[in-house]
N, C-alpha and C. Protein backbone atom coordinates (compact mmCIF):
# COMPACT_ATOMS: atom_id res chain seq x y z
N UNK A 1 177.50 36.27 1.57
CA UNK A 1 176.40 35.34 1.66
C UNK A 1 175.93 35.16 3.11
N UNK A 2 176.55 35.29 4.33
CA UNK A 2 176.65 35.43 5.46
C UNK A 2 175.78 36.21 5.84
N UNK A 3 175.81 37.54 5.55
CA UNK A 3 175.18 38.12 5.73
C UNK A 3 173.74 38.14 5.51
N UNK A 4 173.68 37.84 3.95
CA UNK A 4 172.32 37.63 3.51
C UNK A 4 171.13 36.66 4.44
N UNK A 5 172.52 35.79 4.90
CA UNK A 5 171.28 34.58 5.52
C UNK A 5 170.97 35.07 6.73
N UNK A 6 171.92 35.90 7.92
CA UNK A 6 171.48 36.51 8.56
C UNK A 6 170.40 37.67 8.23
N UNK A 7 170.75 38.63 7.75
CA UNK A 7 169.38 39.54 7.54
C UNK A 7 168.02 38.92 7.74
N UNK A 8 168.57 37.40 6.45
CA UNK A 8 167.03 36.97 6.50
C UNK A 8 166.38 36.30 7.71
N UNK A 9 166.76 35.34 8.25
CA UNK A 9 166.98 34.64 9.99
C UNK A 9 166.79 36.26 10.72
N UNK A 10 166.73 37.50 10.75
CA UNK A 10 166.56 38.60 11.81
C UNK A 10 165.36 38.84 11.34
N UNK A 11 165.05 39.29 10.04
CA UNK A 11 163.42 39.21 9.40
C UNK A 11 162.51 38.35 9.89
N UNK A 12 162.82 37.09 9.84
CA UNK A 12 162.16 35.76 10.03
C UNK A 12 161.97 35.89 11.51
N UNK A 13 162.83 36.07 12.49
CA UNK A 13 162.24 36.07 13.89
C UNK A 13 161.98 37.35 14.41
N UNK A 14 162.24 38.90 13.64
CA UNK A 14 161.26 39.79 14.21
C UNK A 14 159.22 39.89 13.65
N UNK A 15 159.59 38.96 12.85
CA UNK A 15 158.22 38.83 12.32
C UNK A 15 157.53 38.18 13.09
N UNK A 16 158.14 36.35 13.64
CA UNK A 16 157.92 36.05 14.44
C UNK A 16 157.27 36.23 15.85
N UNK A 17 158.37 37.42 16.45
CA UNK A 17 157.92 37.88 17.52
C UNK A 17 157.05 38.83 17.38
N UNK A 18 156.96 39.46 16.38
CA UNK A 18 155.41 40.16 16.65
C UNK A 18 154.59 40.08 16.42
N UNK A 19 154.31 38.94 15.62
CA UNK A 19 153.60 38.23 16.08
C UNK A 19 153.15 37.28 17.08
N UNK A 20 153.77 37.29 17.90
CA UNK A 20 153.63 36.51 19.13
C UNK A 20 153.31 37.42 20.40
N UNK A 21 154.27 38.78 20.19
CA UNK A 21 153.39 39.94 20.74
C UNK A 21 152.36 40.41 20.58
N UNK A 22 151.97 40.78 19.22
CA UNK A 22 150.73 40.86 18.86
C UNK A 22 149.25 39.90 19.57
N UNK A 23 149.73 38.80 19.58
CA UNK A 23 148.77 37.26 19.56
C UNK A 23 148.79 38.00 21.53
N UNK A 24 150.22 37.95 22.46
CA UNK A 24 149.74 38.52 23.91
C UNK A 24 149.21 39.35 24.23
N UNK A 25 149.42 40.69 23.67
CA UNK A 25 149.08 41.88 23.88
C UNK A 25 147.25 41.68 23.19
N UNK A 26 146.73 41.11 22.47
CA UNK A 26 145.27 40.70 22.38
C UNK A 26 144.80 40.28 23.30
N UNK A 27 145.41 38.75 23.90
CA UNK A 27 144.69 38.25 24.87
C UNK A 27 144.96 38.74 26.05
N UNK A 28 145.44 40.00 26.37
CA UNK A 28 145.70 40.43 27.44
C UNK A 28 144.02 41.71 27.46
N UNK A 29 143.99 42.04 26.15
CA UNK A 29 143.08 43.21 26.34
C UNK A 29 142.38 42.92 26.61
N UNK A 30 141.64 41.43 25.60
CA UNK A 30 140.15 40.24 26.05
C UNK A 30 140.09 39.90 27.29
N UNK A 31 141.19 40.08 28.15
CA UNK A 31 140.89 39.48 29.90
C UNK A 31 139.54 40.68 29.82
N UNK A 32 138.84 39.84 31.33
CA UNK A 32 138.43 40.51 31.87
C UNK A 32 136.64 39.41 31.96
N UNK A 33 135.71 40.26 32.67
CA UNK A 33 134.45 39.50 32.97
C UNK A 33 133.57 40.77 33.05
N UNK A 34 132.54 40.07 32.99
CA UNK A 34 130.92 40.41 33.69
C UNK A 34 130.81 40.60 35.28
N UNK A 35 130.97 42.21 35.24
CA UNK A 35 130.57 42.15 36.57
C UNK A 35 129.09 43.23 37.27
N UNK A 36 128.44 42.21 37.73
CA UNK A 36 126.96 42.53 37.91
C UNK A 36 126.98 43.07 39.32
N UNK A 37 126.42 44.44 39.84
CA UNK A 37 126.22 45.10 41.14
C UNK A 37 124.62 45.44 41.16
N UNK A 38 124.34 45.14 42.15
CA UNK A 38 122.80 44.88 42.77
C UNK A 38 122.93 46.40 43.35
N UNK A 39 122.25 47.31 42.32
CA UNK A 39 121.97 48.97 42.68
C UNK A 39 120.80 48.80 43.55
N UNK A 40 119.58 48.07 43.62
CA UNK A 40 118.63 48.21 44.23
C UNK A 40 117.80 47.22 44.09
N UNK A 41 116.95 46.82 45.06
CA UNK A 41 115.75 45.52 45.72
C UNK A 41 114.63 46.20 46.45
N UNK A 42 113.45 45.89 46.24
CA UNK A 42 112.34 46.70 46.67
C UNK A 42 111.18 45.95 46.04
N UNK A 43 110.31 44.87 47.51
CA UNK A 43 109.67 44.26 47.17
C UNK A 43 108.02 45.10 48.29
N UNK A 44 107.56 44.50 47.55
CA UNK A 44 106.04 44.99 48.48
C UNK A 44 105.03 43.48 48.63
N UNK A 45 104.43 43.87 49.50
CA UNK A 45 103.32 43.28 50.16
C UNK A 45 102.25 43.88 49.75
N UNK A 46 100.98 43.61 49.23
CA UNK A 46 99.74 44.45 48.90
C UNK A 46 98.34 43.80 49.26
N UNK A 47 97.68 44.61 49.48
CA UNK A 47 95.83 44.00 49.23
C UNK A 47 95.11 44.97 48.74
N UNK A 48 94.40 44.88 47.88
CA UNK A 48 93.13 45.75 47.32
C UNK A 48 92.39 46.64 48.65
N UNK A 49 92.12 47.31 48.81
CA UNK A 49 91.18 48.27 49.57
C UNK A 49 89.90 48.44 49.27
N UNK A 50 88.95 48.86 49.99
CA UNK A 50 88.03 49.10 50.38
C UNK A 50 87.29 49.70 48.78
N UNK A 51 88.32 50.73 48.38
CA UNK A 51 88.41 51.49 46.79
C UNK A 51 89.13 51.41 46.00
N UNK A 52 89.43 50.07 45.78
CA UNK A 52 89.89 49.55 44.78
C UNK A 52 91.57 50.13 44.70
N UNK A 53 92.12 50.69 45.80
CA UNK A 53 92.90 51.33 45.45
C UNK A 53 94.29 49.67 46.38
N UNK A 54 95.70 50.01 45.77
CA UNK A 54 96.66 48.68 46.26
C UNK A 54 97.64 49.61 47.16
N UNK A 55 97.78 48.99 48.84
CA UNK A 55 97.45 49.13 49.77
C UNK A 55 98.75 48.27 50.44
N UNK A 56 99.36 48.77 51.13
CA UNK A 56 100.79 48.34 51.80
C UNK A 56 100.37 47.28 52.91
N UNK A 57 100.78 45.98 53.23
CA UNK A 57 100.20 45.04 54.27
C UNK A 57 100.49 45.07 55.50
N UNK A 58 100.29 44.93 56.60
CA UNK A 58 100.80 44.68 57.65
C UNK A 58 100.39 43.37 58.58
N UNK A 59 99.96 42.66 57.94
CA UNK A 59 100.27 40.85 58.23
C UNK A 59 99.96 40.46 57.15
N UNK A 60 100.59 38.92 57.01
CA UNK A 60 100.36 37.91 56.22
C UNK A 60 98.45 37.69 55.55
N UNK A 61 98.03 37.60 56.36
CA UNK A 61 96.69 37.41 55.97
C UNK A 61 96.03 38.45 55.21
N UNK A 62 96.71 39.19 54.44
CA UNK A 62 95.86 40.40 54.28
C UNK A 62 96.62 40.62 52.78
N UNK A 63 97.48 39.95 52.55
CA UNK A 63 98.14 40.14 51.51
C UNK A 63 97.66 39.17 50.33
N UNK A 64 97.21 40.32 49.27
CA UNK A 64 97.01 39.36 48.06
C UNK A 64 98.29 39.58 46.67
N UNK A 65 98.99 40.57 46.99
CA UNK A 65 99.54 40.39 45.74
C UNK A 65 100.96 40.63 46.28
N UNK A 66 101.97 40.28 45.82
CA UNK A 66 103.95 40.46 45.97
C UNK A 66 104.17 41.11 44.98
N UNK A 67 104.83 41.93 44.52
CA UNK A 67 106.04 42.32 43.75
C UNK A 67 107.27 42.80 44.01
N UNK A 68 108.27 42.77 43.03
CA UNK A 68 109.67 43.24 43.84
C UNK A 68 109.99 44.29 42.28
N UNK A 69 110.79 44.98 42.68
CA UNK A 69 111.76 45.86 41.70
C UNK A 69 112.72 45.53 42.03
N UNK A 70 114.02 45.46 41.10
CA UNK A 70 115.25 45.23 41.14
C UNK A 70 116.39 45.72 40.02
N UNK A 71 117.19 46.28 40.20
CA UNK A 71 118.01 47.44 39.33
C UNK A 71 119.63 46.98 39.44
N UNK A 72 120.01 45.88 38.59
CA UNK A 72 121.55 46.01 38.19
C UNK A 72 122.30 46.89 37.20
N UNK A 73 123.40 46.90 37.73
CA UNK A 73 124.67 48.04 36.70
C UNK A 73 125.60 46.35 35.67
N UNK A 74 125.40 46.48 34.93
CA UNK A 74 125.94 45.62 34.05
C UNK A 74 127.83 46.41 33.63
N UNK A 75 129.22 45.79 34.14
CA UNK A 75 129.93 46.43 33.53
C UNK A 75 130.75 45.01 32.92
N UNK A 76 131.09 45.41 31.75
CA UNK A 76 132.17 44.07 31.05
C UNK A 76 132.98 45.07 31.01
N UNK A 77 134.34 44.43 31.90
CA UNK A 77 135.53 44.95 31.73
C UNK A 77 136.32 43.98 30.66
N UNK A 78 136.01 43.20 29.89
CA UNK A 78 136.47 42.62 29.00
C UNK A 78 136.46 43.52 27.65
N UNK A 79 137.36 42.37 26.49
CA UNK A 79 137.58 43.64 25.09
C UNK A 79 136.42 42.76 24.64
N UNK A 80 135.63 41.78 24.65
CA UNK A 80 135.08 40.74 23.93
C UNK A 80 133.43 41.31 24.54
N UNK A 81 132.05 40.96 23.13
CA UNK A 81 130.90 41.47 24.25
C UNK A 81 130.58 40.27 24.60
N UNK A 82 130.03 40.51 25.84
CA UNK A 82 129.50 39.17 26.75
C UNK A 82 128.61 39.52 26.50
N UNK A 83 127.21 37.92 27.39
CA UNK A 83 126.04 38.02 26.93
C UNK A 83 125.29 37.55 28.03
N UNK A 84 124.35 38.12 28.50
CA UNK A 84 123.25 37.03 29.34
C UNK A 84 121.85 36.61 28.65
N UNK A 85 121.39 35.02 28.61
CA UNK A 85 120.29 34.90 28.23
C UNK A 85 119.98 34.01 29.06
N UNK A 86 118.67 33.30 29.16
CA UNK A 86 117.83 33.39 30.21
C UNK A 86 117.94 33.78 31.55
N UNK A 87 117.44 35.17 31.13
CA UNK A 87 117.42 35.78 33.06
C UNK A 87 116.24 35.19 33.49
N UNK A 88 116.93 35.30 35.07
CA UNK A 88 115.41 34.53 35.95
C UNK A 88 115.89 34.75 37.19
N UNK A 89 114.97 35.45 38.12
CA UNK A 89 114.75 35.79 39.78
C UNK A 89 114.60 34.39 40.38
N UNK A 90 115.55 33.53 41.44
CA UNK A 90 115.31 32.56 41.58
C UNK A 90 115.08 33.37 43.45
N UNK A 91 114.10 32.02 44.22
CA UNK A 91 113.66 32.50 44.90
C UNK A 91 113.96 30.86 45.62
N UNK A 92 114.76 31.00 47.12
CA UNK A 92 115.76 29.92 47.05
C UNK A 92 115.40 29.72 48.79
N UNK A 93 115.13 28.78 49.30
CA UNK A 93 115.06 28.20 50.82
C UNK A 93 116.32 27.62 51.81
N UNK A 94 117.28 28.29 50.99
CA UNK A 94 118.76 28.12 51.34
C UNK A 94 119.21 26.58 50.95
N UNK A 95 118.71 25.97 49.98
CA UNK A 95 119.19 24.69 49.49
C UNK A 95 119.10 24.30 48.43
N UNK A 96 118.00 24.79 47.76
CA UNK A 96 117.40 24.79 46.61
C UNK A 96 116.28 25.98 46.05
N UNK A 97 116.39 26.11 44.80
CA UNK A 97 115.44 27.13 44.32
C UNK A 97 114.16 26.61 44.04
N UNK A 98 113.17 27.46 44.60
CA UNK A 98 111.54 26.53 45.31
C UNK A 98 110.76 27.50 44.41
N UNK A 99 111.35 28.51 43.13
CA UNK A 99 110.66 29.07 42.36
C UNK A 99 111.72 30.09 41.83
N UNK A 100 111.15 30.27 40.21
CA UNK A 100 112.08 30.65 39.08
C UNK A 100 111.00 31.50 38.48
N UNK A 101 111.14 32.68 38.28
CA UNK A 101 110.58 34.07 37.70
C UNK A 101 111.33 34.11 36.70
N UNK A 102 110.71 34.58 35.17
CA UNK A 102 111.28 35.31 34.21
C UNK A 102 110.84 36.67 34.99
N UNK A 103 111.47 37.62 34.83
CA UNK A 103 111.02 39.24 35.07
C UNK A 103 110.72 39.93 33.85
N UNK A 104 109.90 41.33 34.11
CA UNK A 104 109.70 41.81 32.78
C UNK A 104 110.16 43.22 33.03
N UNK A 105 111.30 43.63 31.50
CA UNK A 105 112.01 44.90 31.26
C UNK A 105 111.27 46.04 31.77
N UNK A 106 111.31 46.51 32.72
CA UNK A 106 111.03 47.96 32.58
C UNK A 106 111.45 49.07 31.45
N UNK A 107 112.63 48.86 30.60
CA UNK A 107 112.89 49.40 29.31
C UNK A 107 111.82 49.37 28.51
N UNK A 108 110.46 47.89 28.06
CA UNK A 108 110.06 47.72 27.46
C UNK A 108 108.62 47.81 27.35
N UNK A 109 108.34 49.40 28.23
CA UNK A 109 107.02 49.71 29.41
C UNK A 109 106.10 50.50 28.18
N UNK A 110 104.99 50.22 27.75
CA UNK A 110 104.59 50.60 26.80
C UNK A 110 102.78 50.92 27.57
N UNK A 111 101.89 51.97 26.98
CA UNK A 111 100.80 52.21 27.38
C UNK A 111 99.59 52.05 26.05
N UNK A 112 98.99 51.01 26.66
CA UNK A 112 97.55 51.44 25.29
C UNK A 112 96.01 51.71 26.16
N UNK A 113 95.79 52.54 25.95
CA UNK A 113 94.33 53.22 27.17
C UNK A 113 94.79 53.29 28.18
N UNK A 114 94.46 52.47 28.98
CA UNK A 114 94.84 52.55 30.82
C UNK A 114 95.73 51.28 30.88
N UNK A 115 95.88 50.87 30.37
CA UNK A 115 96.28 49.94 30.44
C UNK A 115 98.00 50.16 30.54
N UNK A 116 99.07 49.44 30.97
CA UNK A 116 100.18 49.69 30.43
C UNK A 116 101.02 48.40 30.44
N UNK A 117 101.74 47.71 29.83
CA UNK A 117 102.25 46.42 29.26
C UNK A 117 103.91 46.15 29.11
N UNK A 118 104.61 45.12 29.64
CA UNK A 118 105.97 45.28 29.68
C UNK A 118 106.08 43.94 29.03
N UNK A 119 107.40 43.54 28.31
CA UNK A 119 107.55 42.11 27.89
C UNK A 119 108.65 41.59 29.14
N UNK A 120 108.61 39.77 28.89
CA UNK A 120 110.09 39.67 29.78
C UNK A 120 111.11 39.95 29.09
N UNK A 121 111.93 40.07 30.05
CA UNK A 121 113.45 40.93 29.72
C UNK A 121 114.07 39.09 28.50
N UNK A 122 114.35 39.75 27.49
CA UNK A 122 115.56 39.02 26.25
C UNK A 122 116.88 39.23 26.24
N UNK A 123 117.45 38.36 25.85
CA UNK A 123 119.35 38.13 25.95
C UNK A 123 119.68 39.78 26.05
N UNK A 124 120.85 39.81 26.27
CA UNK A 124 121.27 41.07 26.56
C UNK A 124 122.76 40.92 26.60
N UNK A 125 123.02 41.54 25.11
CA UNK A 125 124.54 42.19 24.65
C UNK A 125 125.08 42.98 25.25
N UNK A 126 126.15 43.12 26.16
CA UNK A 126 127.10 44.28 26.60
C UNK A 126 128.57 44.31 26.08
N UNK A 127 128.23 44.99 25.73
CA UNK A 127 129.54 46.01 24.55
C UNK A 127 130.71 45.76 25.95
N UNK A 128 131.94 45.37 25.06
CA UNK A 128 133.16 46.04 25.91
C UNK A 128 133.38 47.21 26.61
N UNK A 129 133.93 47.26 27.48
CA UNK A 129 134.02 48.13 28.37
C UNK A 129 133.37 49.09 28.66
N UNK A 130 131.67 48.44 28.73
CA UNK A 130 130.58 49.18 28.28
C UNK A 130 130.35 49.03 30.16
N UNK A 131 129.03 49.82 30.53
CA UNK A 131 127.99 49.62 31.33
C UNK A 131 127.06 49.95 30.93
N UNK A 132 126.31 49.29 31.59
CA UNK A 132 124.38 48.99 31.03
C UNK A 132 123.53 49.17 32.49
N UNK A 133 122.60 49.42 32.53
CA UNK A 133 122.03 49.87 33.63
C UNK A 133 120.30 48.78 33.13
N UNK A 134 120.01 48.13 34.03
CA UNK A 134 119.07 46.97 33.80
C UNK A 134 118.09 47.23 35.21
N UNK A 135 116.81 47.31 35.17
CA UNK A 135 115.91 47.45 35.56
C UNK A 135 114.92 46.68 35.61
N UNK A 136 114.11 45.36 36.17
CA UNK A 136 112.93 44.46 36.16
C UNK A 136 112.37 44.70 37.19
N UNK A 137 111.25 43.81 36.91
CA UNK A 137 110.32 43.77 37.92
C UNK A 137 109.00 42.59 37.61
N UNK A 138 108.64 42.06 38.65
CA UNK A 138 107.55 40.88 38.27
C UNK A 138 106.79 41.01 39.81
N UNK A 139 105.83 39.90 39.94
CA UNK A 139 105.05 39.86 40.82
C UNK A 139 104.43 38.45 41.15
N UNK A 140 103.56 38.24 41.89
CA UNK A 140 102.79 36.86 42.17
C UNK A 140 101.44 37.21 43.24
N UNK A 141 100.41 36.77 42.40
CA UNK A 141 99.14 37.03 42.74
C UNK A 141 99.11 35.64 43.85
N UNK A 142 98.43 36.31 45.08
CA UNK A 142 98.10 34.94 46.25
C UNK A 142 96.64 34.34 45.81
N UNK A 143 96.72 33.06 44.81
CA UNK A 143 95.44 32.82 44.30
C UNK A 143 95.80 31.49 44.03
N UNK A 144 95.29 30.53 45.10
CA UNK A 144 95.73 28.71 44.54
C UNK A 144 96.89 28.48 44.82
N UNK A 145 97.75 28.94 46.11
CA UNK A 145 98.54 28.46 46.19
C UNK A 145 99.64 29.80 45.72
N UNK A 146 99.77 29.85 44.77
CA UNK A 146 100.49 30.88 44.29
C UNK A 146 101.76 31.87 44.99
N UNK A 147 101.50 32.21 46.09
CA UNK A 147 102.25 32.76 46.80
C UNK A 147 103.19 32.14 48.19
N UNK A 148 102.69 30.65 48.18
CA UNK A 148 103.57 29.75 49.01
C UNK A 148 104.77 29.83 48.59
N UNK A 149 105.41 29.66 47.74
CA UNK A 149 106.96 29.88 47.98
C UNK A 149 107.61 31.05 48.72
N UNK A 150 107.01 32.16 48.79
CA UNK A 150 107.42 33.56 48.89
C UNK A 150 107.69 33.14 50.56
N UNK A 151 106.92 32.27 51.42
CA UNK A 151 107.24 32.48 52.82
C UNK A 151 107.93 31.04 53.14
N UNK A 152 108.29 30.65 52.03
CA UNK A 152 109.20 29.63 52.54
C UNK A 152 110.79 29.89 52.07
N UNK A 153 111.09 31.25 51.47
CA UNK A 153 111.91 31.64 50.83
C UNK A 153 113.23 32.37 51.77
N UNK A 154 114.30 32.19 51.67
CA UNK A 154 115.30 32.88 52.47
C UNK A 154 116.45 33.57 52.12
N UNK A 155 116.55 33.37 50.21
CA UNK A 155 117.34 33.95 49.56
C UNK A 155 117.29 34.18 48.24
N UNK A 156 117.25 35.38 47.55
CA UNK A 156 116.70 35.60 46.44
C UNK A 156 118.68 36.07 45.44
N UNK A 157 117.94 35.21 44.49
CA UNK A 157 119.21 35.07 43.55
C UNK A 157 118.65 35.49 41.60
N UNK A 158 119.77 36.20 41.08
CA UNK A 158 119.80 36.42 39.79
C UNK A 158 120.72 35.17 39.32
N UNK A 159 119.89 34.72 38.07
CA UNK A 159 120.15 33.39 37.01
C UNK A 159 120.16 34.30 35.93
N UNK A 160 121.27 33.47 35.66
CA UNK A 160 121.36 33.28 33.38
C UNK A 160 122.46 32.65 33.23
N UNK A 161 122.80 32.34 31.76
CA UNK A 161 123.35 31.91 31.35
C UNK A 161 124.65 32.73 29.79
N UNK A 162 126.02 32.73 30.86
CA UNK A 162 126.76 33.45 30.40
C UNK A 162 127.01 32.85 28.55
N UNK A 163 128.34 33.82 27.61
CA UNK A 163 128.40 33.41 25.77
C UNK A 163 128.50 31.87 25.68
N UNK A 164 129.34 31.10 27.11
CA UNK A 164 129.50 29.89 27.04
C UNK A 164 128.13 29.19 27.71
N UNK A 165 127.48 29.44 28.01
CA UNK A 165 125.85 28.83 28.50
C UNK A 165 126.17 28.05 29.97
N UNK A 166 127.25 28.94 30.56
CA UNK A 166 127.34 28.33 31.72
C UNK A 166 126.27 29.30 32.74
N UNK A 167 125.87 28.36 33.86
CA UNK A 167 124.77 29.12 34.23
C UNK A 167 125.37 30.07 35.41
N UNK A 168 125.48 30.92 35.47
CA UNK A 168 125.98 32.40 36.91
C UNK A 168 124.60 32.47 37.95
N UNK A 169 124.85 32.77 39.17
CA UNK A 169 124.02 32.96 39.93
C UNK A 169 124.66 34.21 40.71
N UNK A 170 124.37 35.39 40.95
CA UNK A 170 124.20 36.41 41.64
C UNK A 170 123.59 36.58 42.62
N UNK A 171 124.22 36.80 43.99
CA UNK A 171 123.44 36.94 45.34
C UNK A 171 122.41 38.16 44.96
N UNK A 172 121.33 38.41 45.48
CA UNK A 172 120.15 39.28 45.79
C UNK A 172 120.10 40.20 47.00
N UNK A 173 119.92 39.59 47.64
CA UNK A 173 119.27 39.76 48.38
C UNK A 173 119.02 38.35 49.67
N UNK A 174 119.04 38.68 51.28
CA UNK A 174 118.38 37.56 52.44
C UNK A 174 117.36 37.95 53.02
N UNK A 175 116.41 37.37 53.01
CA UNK A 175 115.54 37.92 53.85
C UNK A 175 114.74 36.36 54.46
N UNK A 176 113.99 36.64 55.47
CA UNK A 176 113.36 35.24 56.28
C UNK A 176 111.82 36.08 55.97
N UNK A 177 111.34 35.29 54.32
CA UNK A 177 109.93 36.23 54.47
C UNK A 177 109.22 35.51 55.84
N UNK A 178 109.28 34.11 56.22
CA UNK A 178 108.51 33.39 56.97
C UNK A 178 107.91 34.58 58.25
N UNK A 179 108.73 35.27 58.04
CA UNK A 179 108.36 36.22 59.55
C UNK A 179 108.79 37.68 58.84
N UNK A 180 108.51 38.03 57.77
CA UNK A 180 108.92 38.79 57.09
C UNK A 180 108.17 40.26 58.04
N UNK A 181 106.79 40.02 58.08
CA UNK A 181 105.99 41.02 58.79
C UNK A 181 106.57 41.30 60.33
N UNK A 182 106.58 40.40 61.01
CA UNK A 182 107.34 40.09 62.34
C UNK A 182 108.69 41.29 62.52
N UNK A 183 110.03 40.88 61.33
CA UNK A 183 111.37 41.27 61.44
C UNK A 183 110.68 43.04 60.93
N UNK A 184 109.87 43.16 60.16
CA UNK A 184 109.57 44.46 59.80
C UNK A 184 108.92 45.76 60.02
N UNK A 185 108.41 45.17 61.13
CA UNK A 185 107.59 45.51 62.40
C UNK A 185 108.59 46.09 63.45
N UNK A 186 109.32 45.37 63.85
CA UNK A 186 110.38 45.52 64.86
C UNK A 186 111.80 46.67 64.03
N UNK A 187 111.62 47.03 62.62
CA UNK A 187 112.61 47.48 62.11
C UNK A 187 112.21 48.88 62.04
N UNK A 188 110.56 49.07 61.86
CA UNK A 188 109.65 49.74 62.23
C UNK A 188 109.92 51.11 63.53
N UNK A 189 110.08 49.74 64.46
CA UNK A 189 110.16 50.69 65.74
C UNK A 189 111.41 50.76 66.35
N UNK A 190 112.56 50.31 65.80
CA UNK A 190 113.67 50.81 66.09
C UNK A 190 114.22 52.42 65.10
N UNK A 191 113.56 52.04 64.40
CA UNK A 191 113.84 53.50 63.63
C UNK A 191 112.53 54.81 63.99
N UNK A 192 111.61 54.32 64.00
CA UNK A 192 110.61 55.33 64.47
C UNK A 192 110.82 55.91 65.76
């Protein structure tokens, strides 16, 4: 009878434990995060020309339109998929964000006549131990004001909101547009 009750008491706690191994060895695989690398930043300065054609600036006064491109590598080293929803280019005076961009997918670049049409970028699923390669881009016409934040701006940051809706902020990019022409000028002729 001794025996019996042992056998059963060795059953009972190897079951136990592997389940309890089982239950670690899971949450060991689920470690892990969202980790976002800034592949590329590339903003322009523009004004219309003479022929209608858009035209690289070389001072402030001459500039009517901004845009930037910007290209992250999305990798979840986690077993679980993470998620980002509301992305947004925040555009920040080193204290506060003085303007919030949705951007629009370059994935989602579509042509009808001459025309060609992008939506803003939507939540975005990344698979476990996936990478994703993410591409936007937006702009701001100097019309009413419109383009005042851009030279009061000193640090450009990626927003969203991670599966738990906590909000992440991602460095960008520094730049002092206030003298943006000024520092670029001089970057100009050290390399030329």
């Amino acid at each position: 009878m001794n025996s019996d009750i042992t056998t059963a008491l060795i059953g009972v706690g190897a079951t136990i434990a592997g389940t309890v191994l089982g239950w670690v060895l899971n949450n060991l695989s689920n470690r892990g995060k969202l980790n976002i690398y800034v592949s590329s930043w590339e903003d322009k300065f523009q004004y219309n020309d003479d022929i209608g054609e858009m035209v690289l600036c070389s001072k402030r006064e001459e500039v009517q339109i901004y845009t930037y491109k910007v290209s992250f590598d999305l990798y979840n080293s986690s077993g679980n998929t993470k998620i980002m929803r509301n992305i947004q280019i925040a555009f920040s005076d080193g204290k506060r964000d003085i303007e919030k961009q949705t951007p629009q997918d370059d994935a989602t670049k579509r042509f009808s006549s001459p025309m060609v049409f992008y939506d803003d970028v939507k939540p975005i699923n990344i698979p476990p131990k996936a990478v994703i390669k993410l591409d936007l881009h937006n702009g701001s016409w100097n019309k009413e004001g419109e383009l005042d934040y851009i030279w009061k701006t000193k640090k450009v940051y990626l927003i969203y909101n991670d599966e738990k809706n906590k909000t992440k902020r991602i460095f960008i990019k520094s730049e002092d547009y206030e003298n943006y022409f000024i520092n670029h000028k001089l970057e100009e002729k050290e390399n030329g």
